[in-house]
C-alpha atoms as a PDB file:
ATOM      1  CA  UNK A   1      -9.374  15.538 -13.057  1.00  0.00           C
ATOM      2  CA  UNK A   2      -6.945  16.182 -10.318  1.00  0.00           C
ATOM      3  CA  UNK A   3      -5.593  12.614  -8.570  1.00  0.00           C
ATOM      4  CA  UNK A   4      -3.532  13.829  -5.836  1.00  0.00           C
ATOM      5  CA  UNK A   5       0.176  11.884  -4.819  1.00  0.00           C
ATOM      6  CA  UNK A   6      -1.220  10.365  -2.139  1.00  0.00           C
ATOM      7  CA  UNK A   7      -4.040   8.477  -3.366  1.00  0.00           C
ATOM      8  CA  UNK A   8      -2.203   7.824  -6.725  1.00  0.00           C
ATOM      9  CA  UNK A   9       0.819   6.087  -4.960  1.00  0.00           C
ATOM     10  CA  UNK A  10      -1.427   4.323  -2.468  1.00  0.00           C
ATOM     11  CA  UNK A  11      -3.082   2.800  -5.777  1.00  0.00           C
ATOM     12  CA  UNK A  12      -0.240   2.031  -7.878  1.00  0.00           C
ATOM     13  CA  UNK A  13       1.487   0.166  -4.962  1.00  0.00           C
ATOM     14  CA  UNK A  14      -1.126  -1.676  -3.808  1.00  0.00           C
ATOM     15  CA  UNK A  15      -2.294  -2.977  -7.478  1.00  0.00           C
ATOM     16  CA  UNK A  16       1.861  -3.903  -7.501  1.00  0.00           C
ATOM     17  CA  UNK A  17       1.521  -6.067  -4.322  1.00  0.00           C
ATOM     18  CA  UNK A  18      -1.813  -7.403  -5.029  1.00  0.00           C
ATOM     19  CA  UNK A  19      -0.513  -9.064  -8.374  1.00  0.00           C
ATOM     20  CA  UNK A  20       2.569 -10.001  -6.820  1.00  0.00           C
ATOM     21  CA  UNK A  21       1.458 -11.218  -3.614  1.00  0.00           C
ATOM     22  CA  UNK A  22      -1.612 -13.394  -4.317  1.00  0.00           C
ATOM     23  CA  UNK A  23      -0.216 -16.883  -4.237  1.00  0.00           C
ATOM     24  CA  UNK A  24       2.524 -16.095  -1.101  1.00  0.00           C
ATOM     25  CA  UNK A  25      -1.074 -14.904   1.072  1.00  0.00           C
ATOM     26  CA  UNK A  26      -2.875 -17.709   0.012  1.00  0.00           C
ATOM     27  CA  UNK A  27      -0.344 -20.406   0.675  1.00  0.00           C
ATOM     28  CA  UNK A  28      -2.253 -23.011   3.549  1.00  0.00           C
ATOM     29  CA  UNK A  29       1.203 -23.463   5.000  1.00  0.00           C
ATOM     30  CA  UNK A  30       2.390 -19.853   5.326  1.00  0.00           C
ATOM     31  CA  UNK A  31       2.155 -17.809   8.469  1.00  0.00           C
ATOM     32  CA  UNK A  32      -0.774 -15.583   9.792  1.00  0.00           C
ATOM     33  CA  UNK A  33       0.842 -12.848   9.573  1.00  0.00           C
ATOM     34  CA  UNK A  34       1.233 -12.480   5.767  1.00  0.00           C
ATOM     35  CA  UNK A  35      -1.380 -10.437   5.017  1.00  0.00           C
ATOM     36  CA  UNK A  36      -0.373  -8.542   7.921  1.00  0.00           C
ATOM     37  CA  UNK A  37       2.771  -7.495   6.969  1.00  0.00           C
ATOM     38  CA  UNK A  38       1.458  -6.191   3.256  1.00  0.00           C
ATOM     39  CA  UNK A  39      -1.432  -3.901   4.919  1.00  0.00           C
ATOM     40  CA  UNK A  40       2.094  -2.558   7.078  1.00  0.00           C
ATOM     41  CA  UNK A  41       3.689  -1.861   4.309  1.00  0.00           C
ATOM     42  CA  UNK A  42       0.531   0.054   2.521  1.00  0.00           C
ATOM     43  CA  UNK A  43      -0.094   2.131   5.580  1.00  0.00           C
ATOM     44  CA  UNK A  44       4.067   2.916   5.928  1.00  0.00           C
ATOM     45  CA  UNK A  45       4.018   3.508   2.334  1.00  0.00           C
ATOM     46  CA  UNK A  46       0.628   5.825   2.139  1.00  0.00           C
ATOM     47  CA  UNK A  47       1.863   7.700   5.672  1.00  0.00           C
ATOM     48  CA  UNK A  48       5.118   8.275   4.293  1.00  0.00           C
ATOM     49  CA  UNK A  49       3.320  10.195   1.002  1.00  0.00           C
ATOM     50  CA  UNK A  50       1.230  11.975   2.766  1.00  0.00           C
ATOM     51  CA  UNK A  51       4.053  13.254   5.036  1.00  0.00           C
ATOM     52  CA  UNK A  52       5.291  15.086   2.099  1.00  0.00           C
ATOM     53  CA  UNK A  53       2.451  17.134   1.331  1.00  0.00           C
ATOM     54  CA  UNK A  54       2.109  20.528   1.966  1.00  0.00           C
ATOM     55  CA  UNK A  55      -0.676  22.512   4.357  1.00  0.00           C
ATOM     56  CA  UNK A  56      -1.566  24.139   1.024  1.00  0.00           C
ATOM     57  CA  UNK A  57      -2.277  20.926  -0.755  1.00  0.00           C
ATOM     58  CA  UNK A  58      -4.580  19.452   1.480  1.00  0.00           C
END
């Protein structure tokens, strides 16, 4: 089965924040914008990969 870049970066780095980012979201004291800034940094991340594709690929 063919998993293409995109998709298989997307999940690898959002199974990375998830495990590292669970307690820093879910701190009552933290700022609203936490989880904010980690679905930023998925969508940067996932744009970025999918930049680099080719017209052939998609």
């Amino acid at each position: 089965m063919y998993i293409p870049r995109t998709i298989l970066t997307l999940l690898i780095i959002i199974y990375l924040l998830f495990l590292m980012s669970v307690d820093w979201i879910n701190q009552p004291a933290g700022s609203w914008y936490r989880p904010f800034l980690i679905g930023l940094v998925i969508i940067t991340v996932a744009a970025w990969a999918h930049r680099e594709q080719d017209s052939d690929e998609l």
